[in-house]
C-alpha atoms as a PDB file:
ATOM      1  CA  UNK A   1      17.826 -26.241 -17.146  1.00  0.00           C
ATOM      2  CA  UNK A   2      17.419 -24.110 -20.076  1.00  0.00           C
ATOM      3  CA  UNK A   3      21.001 -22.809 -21.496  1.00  0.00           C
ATOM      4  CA  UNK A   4      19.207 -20.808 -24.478  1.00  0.00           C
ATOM      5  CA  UNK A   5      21.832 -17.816 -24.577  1.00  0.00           C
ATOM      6  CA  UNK A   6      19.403 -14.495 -24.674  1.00  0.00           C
ATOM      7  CA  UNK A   7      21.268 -11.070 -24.636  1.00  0.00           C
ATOM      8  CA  UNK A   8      20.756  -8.782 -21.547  1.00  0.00           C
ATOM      9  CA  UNK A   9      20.108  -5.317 -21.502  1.00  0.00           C
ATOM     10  CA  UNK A  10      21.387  -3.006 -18.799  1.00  0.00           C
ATOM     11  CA  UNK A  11      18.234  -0.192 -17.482  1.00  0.00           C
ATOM     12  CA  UNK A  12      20.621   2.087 -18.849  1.00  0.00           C
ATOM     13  CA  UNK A  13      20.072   0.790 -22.383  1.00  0.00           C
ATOM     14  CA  UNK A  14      16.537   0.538 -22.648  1.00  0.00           C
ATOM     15  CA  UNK A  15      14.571   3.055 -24.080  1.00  0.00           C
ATOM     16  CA  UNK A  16      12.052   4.969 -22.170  1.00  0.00           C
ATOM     17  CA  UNK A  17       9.976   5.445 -25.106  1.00  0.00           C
ATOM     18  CA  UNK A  18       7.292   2.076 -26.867  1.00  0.00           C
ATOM     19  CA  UNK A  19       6.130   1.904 -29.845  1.00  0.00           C
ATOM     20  CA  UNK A  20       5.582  -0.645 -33.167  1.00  0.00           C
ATOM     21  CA  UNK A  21       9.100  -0.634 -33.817  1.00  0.00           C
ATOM     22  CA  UNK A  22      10.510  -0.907 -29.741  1.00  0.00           C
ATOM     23  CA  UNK A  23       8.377  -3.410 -27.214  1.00  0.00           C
ATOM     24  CA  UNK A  24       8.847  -3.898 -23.575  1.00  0.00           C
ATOM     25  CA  UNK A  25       6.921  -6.944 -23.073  1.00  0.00           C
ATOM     26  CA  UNK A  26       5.937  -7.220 -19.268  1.00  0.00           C
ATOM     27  CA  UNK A  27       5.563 -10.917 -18.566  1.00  0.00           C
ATOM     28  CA  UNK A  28       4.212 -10.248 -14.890  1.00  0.00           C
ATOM     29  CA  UNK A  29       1.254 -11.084 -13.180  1.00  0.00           C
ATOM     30  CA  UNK A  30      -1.875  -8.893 -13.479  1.00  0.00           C
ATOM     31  CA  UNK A  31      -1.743  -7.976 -10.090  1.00  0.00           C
ATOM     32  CA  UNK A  32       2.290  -6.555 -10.391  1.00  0.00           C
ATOM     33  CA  UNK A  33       0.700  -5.016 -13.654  1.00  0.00           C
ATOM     34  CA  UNK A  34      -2.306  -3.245 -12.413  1.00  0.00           C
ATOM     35  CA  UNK A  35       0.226  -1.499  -9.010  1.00  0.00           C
ATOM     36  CA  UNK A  36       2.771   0.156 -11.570  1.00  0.00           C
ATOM     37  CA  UNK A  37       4.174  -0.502 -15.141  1.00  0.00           C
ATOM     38  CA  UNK A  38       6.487   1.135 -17.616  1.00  0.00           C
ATOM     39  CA  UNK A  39       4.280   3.603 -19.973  1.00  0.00           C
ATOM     40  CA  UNK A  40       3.620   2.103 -23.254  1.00  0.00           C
ATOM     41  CA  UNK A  41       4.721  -1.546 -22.636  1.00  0.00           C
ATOM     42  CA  UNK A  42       2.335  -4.691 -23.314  1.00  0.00           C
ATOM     43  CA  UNK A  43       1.661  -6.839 -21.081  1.00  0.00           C
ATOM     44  CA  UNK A  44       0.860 -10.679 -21.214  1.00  0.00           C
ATOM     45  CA  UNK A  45       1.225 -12.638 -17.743  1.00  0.00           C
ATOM     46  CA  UNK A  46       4.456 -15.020 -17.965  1.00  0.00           C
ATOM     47  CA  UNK A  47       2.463 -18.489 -18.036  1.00  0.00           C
ATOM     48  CA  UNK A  48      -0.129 -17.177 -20.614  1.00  0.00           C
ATOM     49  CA  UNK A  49       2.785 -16.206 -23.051  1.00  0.00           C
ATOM     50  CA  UNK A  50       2.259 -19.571 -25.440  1.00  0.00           C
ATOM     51  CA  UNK A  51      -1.331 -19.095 -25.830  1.00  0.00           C
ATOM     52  CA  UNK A  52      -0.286 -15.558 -26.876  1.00  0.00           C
ATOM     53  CA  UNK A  53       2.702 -15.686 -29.545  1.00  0.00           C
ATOM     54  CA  UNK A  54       0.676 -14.199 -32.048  1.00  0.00           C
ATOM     55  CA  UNK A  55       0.185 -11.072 -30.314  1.00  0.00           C
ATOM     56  CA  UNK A  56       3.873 -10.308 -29.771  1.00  0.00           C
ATOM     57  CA  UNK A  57       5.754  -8.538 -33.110  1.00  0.00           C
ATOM     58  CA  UNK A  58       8.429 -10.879 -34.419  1.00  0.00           C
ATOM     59  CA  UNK A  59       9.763  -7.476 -36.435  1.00  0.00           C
ATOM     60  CA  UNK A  60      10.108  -5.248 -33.386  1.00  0.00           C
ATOM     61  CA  UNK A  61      13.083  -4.512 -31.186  1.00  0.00           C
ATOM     62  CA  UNK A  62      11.501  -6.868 -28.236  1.00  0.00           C
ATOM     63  CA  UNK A  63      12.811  -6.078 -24.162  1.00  0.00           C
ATOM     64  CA  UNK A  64      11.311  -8.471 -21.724  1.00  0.00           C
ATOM     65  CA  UNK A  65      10.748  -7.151 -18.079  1.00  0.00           C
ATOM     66  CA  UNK A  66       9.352  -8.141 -14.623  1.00  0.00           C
ATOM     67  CA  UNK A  67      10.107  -7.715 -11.784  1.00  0.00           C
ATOM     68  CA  UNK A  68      13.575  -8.369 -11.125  1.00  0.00           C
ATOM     69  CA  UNK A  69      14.754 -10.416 -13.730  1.00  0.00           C
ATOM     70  CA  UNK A  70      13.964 -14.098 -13.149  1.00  0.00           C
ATOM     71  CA  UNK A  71      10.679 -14.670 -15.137  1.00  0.00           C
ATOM     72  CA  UNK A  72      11.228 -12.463 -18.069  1.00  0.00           C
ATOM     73  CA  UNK A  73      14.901 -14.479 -18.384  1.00  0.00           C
ATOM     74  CA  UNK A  74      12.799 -18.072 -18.843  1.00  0.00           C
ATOM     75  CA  UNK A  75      10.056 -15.724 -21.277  1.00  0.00           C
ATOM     76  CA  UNK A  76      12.934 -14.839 -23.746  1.00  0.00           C
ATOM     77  CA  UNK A  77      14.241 -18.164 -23.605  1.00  0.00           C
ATOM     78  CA  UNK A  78      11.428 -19.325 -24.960  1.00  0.00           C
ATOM     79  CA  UNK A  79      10.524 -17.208 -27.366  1.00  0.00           C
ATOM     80  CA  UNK A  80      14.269 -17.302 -28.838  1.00  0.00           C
ATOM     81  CA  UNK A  81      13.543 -20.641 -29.100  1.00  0.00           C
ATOM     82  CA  UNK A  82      10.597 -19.131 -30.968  1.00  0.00           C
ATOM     83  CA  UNK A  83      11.687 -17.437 -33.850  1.00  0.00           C
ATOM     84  CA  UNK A  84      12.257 -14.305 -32.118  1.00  0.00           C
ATOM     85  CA  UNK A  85      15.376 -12.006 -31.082  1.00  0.00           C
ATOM     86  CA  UNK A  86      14.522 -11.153 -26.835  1.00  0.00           C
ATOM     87  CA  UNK A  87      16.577  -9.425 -24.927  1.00  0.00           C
ATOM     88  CA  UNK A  88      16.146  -9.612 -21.121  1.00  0.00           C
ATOM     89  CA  UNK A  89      16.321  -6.310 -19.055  1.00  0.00           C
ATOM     90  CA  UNK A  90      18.421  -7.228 -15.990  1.00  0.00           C
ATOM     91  CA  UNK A  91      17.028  -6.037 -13.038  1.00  0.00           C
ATOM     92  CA  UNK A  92      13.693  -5.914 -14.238  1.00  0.00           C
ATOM     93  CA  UNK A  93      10.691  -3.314 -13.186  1.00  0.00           C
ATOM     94  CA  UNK A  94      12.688  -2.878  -9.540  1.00  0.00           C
ATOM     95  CA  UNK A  95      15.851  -1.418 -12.304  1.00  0.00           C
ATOM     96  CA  UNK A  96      12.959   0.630 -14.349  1.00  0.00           C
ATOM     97  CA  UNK A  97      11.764   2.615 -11.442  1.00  0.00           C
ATOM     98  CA  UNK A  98      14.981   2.728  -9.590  1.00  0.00           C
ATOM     99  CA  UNK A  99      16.614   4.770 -12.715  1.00  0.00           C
ATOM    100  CA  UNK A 100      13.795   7.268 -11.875  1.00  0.00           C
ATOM    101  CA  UNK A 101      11.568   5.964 -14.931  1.00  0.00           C
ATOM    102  CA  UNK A 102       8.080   6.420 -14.985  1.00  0.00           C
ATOM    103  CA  UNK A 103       5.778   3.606 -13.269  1.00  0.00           C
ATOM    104  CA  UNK A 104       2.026   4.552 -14.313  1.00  0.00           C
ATOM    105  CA  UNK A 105      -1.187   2.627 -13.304  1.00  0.00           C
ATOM    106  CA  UNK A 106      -3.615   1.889 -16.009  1.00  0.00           C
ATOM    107  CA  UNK A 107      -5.483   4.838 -15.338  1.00  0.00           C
ATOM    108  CA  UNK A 108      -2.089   6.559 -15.810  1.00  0.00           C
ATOM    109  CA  UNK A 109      -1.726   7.576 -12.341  1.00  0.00           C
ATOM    110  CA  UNK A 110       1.418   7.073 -10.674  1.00  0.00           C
ATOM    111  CA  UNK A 111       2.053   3.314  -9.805  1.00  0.00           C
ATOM    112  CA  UNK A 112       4.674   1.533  -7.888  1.00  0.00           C
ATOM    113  CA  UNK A 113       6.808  -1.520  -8.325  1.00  0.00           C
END
């Protein structure tokens, strides 16, 4: 069992708004992805997330979602033990679009959760 201690983050204090400085890193499958995701967040599947380090920012203010909390909890373990500073959004995408935040397909339609 992994004890790392990662901070979590209430919906309520996530931004709404991604950019180079704030990243929501969704860590769900492409499937999840591809119904509904946050606008602006990156996505790399949970078990392809050690292949893929180098893509995530080690400077920015990093969130990790998916869908309800469990996977995106193990993701920030791991990359705390990493070199970087996660935080884990409890509740995960089923929080996001519960708050009323937008959920958009990658053709920017609406999506679901």
């Amino acid at each position: 069992m992994d004890d790392t201690e990662v901070p979590q983050a209430a919906i309520g204090d996530v931004p709404v708004e991604f950019d180079e400085a704030v990243v929501l890193l969704d860590v769900r499958e492409d499937d999840e992805w591809q119904r509904g995701h946050a606008p602006g967040a990156q996505h790399i599947p949970m078990g392809d997330v050690p292949a893929r380090l180098a893509e995530i920012d080690t400077q920015a203010q990093l969130f990790v979602v998916c869908h309800v909390g469990g996977r995106s909890q193990r993701v920030a373990q791991y990359l705390a033990r990493n070199g970087y500073d996660p935080i884990n959004v409890t509740g995960g995408m089923l929080a996001w679009a519960g708050a009323g935040r937008p959920v958009v397909t990658d053709r920017g339609d609406a999506g679901t959760v």
